[in-house]
Protein backbone atom coordinates (compact mmCIF):
# COMPACT_ATOMS: atom_id res chain seq x y z
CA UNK A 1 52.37 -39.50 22.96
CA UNK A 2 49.83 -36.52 22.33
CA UNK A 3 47.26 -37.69 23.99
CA UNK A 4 49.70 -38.17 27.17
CA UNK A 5 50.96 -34.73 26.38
CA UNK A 6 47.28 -33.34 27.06
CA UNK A 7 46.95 -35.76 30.31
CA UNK A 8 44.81 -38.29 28.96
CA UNK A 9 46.67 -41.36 30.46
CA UNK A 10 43.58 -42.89 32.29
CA UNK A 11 41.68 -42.78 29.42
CA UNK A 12 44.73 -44.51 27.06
CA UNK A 13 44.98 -47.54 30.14
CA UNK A 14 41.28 -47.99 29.50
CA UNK A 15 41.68 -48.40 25.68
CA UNK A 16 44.38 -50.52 26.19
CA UNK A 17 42.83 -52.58 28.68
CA UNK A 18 39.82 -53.18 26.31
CA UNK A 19 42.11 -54.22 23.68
CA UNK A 20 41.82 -58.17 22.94
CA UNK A 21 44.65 -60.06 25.11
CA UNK A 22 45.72 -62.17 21.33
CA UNK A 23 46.67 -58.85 19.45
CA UNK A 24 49.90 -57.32 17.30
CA UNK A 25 50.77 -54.20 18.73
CA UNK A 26 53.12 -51.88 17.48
CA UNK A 27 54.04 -48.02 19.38
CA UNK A 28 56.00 -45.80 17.20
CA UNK A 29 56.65 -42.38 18.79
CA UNK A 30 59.50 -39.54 17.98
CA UNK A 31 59.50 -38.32 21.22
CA UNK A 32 60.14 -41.40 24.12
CA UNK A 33 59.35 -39.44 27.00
CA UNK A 34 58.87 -41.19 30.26
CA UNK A 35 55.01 -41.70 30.08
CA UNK A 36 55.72 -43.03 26.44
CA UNK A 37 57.79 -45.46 28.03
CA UNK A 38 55.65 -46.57 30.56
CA UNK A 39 52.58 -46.97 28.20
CA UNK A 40 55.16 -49.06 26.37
CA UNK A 41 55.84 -51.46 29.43
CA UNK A 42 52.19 -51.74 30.04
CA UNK A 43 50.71 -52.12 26.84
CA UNK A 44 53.27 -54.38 24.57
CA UNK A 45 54.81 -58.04 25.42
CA UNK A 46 58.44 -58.35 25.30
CA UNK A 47 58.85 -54.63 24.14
CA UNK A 48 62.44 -53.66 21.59
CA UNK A 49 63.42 -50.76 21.21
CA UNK A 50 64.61 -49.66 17.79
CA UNK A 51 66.56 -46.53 17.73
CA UNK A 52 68.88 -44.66 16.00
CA UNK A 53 70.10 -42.79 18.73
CA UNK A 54 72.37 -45.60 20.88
CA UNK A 55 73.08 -43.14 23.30
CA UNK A 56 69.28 -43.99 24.84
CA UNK A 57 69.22 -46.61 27.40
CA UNK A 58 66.33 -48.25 29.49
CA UNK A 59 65.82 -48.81 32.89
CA UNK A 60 64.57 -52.61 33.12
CA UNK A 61 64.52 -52.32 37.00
CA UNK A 62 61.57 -50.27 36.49
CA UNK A 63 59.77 -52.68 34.29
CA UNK A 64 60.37 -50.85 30.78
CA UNK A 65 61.56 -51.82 27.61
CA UNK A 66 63.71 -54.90 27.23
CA UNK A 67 66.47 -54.13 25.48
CA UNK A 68 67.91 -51.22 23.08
CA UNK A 69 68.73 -52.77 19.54
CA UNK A 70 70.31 -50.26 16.78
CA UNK A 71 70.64 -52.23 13.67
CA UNK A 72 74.23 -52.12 12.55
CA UNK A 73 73.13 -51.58 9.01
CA UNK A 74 71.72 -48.34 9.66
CA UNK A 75 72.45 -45.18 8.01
CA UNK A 76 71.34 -41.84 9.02
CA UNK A 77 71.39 -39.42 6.08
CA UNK A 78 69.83 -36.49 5.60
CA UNK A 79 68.10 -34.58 2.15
């Protein structure tokens, strides 16, 4: 998401496009910010979200994420 941040999404879509097509890809970003999002819909197959904010949503009409899954195990604690 840095690298977005400075405005290097042309130069991301090129790594990602040299990337083999046969690959595990995982994203993992504290910040989902719209260009996050989309370098998410572009970049992964069959994308979940994993959050433990279920307040977020997605937008699949504009090709994002597929679904928002918060385990129902999860506890937030804090030290």
């Amino acid at each position: 998401d840095r690298l977005l941040e400075m405005g290097f999404t042309e130069e991301v879509e090129e790594v990602v496009k040299m990337c083999p097509v046969n690959r595990q890809t995982m994203l993992f970003s504290a910040t989902m910010t719209h260009d996050v999002d989309k370098l998410a819909g572009y970049s992964l197959k069959r994308p979940v979200r994993i959050t433990a904010d279920g307040s977020i949503r997605t937008d699949e009409n504009e090709g994002s994420l597929n679904k928002v899954a918060v385990p129902s195990t999860l506890q937030q604690e804090f030290i």
